[in-house]
Protein backbone atom coordinates (compact mmCIF):
# COMPACT_ATOMS: atom_id res chain seq x y z
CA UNK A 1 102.30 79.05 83.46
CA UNK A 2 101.65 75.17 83.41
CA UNK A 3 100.19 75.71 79.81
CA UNK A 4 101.19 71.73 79.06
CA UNK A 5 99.21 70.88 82.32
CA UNK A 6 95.09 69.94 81.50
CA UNK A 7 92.53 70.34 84.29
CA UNK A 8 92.93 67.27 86.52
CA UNK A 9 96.98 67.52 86.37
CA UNK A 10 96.71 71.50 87.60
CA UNK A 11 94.64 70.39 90.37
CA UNK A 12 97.45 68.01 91.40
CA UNK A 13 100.22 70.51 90.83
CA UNK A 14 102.10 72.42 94.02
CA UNK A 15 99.77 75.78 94.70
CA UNK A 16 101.62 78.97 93.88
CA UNK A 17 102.16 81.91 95.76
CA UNK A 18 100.61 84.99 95.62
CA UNK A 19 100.83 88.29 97.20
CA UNK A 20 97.48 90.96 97.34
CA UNK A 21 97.67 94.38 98.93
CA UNK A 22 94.67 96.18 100.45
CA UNK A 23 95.18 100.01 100.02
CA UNK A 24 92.72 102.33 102.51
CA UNK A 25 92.85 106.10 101.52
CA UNK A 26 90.81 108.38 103.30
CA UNK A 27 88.16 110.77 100.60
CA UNK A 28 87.38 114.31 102.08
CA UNK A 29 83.83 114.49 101.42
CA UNK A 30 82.55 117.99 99.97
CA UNK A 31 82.38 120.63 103.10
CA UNK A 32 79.01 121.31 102.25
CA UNK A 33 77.66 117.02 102.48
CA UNK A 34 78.88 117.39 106.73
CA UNK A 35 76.38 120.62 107.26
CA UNK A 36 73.40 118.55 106.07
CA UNK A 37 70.69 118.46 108.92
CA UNK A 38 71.09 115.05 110.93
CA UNK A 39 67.28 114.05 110.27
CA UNK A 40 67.81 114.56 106.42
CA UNK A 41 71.06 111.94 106.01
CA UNK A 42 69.88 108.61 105.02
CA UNK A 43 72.40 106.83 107.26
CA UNK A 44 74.95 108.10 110.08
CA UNK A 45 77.86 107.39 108.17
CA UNK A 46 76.72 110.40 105.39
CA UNK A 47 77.19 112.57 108.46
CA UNK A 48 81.26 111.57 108.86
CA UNK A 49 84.34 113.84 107.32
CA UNK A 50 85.70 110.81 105.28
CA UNK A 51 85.08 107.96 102.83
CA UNK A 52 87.21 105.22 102.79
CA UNK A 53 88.12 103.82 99.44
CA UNK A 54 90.11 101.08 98.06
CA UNK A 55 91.85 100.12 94.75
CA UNK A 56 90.50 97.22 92.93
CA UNK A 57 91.38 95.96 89.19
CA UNK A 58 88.75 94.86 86.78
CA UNK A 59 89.97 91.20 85.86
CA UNK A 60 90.31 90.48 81.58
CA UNK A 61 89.89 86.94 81.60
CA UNK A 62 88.25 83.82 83.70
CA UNK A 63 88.19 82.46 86.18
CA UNK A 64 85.59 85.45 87.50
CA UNK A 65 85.99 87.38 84.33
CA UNK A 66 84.42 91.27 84.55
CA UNK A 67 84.58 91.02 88.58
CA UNK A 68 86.94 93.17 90.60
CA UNK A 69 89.94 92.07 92.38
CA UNK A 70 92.60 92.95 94.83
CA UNK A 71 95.96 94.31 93.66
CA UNK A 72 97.96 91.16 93.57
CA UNK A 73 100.46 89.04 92.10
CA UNK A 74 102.22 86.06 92.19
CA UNK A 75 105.56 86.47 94.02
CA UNK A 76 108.45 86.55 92.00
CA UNK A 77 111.99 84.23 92.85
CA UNK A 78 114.15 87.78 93.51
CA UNK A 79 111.32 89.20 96.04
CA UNK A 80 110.82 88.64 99.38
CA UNK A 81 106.97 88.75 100.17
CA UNK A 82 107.38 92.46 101.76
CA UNK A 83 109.14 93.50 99.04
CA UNK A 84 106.56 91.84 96.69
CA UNK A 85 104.09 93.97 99.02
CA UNK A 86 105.64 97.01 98.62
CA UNK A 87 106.21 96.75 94.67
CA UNK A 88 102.17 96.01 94.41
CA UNK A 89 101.79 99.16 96.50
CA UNK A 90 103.96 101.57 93.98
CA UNK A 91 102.47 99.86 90.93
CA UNK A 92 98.98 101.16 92.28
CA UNK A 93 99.27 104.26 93.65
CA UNK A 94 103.00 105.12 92.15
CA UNK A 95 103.92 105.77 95.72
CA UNK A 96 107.27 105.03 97.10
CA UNK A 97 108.05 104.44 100.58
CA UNK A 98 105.53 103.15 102.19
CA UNK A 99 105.92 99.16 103.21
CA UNK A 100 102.73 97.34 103.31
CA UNK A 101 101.77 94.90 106.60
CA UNK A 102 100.65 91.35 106.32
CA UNK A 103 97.33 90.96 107.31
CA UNK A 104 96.62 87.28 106.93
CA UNK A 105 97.71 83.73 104.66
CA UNK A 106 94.42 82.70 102.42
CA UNK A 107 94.93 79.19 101.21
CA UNK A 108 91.44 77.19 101.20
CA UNK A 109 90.88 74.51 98.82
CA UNK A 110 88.53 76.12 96.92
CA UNK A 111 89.23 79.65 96.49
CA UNK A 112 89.72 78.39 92.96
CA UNK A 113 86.82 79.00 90.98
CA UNK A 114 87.09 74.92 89.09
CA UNK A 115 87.86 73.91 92.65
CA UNK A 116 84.61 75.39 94.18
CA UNK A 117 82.05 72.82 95.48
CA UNK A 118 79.50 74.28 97.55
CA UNK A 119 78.29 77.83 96.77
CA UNK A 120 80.26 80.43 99.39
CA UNK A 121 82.97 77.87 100.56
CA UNK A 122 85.95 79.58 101.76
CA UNK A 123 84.53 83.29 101.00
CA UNK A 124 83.48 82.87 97.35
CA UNK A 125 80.43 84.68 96.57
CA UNK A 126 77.50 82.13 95.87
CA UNK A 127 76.76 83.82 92.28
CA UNK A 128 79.21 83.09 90.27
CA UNK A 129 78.54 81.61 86.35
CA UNK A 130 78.68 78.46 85.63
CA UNK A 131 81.08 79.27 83.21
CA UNK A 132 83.55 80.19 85.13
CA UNK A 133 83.00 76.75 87.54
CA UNK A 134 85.13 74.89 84.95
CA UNK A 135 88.05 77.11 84.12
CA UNK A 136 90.74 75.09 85.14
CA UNK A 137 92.60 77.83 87.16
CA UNK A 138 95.51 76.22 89.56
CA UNK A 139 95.29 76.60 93.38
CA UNK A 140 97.02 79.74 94.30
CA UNK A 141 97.48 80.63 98.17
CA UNK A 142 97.55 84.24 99.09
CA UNK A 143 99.40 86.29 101.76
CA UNK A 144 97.60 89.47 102.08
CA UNK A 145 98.80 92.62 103.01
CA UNK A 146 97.00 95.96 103.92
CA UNK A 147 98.38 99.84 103.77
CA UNK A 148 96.88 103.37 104.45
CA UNK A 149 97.45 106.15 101.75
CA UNK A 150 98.73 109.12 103.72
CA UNK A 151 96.59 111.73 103.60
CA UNK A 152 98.75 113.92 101.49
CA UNK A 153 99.50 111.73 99.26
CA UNK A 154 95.59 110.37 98.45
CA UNK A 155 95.13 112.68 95.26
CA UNK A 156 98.54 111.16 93.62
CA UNK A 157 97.33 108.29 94.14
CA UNK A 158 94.11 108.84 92.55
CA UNK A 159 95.89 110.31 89.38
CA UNK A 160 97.10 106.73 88.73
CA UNK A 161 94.05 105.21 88.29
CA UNK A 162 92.88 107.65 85.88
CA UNK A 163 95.24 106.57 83.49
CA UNK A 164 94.35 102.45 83.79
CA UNK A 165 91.20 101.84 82.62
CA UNK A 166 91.04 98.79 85.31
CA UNK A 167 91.94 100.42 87.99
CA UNK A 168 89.74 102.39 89.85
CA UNK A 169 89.11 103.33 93.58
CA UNK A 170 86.13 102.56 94.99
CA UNK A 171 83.76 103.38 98.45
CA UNK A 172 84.16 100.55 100.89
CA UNK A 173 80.70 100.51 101.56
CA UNK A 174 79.71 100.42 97.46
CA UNK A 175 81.89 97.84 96.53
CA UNK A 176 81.07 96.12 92.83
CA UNK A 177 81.02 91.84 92.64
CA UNK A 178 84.67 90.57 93.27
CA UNK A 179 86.49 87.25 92.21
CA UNK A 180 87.16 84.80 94.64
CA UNK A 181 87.10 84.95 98.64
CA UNK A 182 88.19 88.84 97.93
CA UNK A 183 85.20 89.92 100.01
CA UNK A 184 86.17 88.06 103.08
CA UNK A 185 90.12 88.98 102.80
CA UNK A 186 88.57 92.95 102.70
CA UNK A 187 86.73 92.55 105.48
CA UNK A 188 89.28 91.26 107.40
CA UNK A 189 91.41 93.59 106.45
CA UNK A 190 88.91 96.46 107.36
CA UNK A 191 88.93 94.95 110.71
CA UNK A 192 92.60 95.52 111.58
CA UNK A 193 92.00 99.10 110.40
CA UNK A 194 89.14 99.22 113.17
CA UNK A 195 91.86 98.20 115.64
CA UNK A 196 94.86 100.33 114.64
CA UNK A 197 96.19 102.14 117.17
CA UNK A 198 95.85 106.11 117.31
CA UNK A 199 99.86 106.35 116.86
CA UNK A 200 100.08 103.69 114.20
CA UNK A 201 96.95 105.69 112.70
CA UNK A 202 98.45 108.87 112.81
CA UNK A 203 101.89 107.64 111.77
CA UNK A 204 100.54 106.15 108.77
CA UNK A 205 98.06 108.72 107.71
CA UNK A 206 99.21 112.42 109.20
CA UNK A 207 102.21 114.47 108.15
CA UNK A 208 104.45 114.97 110.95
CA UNK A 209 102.72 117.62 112.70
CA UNK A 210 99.01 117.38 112.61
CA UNK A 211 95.98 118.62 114.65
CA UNK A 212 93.51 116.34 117.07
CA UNK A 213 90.69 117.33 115.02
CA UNK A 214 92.34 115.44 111.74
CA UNK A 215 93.57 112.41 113.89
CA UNK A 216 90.04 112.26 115.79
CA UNK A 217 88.15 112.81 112.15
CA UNK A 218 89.87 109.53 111.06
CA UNK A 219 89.06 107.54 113.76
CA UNK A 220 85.37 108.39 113.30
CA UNK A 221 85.35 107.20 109.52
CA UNK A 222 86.89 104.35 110.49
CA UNK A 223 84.66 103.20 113.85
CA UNK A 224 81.41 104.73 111.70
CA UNK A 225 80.41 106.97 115.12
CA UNK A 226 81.11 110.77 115.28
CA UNK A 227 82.96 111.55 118.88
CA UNK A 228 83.17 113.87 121.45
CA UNK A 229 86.07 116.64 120.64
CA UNK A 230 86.28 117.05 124.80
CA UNK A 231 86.48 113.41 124.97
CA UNK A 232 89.20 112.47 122.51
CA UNK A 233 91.54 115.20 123.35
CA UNK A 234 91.78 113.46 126.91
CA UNK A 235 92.07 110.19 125.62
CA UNK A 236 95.44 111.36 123.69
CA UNK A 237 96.57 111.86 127.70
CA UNK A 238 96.93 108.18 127.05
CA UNK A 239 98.74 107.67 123.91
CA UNK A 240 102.64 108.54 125.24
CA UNK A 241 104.02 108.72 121.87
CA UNK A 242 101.39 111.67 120.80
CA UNK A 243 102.76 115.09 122.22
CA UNK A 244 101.68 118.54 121.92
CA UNK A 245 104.46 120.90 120.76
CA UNK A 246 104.66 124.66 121.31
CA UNK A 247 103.40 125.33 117.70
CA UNK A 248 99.63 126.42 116.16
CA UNK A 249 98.13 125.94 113.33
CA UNK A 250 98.69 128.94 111.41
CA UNK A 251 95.88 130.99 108.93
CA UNK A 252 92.46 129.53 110.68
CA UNK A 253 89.64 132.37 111.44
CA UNK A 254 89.28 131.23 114.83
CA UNK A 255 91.69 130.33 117.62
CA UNK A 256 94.37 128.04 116.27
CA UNK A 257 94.75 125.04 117.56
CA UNK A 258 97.79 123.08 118.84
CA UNK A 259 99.86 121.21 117.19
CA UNK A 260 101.21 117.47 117.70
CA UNK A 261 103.93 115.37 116.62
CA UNK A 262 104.63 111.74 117.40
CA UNK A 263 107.37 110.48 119.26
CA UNK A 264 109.77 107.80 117.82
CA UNK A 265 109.01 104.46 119.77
């Protein structure tokens, strides 16, 4: 696009729009890694039932060439930018169904790599090449949106990425260099997940019917802290669309527990 266009015309040009999706899925870690002895973990976060992951594509050519990005693309005439969203969503994880929210509109100056002019403006990291200062990329504003993998659906989602060679899932707290201001859009994005609601969380993650203890296990990965089981279960006291229904787990060794649903709002 804009192929007849040389480096100072592009910079001139009308930015063009863009659309990136943040995907969180939620890794059962090995039962045995959450009966290690506190004093032997090398950080409290080894000690929670979870990692959270996210997609990210290995980028072929520069500007940031070999770095990891966000799913994205630009948005196309026939899409609305939810539906753009959405399609970003299935292409990754081949899941349908599930309808991404916007999380924020990126559009510094120099989230362009030739547009950069002082190392770690607007989120860039401060080590890129020089190299890739002078690709003559055009100014592209993004409107992010972030999704949760349902927990059933995680391991489909995974079997995608095993047949792209650049895309791959990775731990949110091991994440490889990325292109452009891709760190600071994650973290944002990780902080709406910290402030999700336990019925948007467990509408977006559970199957219909779920135990506390896999509702209260997310919300530890997520706020890093393990919590009281007493606790929590009172604090659902609080959360009117999470009821308990007359039905038990069934085929535990010990007593089952109860069972919840969540209302419709």
């Amino acid at each position: 696009m804009h192929t007849w266009a040389n480096v100072t015309e592009r910079r001139n040009l009308q930015p063009e729009l863009a659309v990136s999706v943040i995907i969180f899925a939620f890794s059962k870690k090995p039962a045995d890694s959450n009966n290690t002895d506190s004093s032997q973990l090398k950080n409290h976060s080894e000690a929670l039932p979870y990692r959270i992951q996210i997609p990210l594509i290995e980028r072929v050519r520069e500007p940031f060439r070999g770095r990891h990005a966000i799913p994205g693309a630009p948005v196309q005439a026939a899409l609305s930018l939810d539906d753009s969203a959405a399609e970003i969503f299935t292409r990754v994880t081949g899941l349908n169904g599930y309808q991404p929210q916007q999380l924020h509109t990126f559009g510094g100056l120099y989230r362009a790599a030739c547009q950069r002019r002082t190392p770690g403006q607007d989120g860039l990291p401060p080590d890129i090449s020089e190299d890739s200062l002078h690709v003559g990329s055009l100014r592209v504003v993004t409107v992010a949106y972030w999704s949760m993998v349902r927990l059933d659906d995680v391991d489909a989602a995974y079997q995608v990425a095993e047949a792209d060679p650049r895309l791959s899932w990775w731990d949110i707290d091991d994440l490889p260099p990325l292109a452009f201001d891709h760190s600071h859009i994650i973290a944002q994005a990780r902080q709406a997940l910290r402030e999700i609601e336990l019925d948007e969380l467990a509408h977006a993650s559970l199957p219909s019917k779920f135990i506390l203890a896999d509702l209260r296990e997310l919300v530890e990965t997520i706020q890093g802290q393990q919590l009281d089981p007493g606790n929590f279960q009172r604090s659902i006291k609080n959360q009117p669309r999470i009821k308990a229904t007359s039905e038990f787990l069934e085929g535990t060794k010990h007593r089952p527990p109860r069972l919840y649903t969540l209302e419709s709002p």
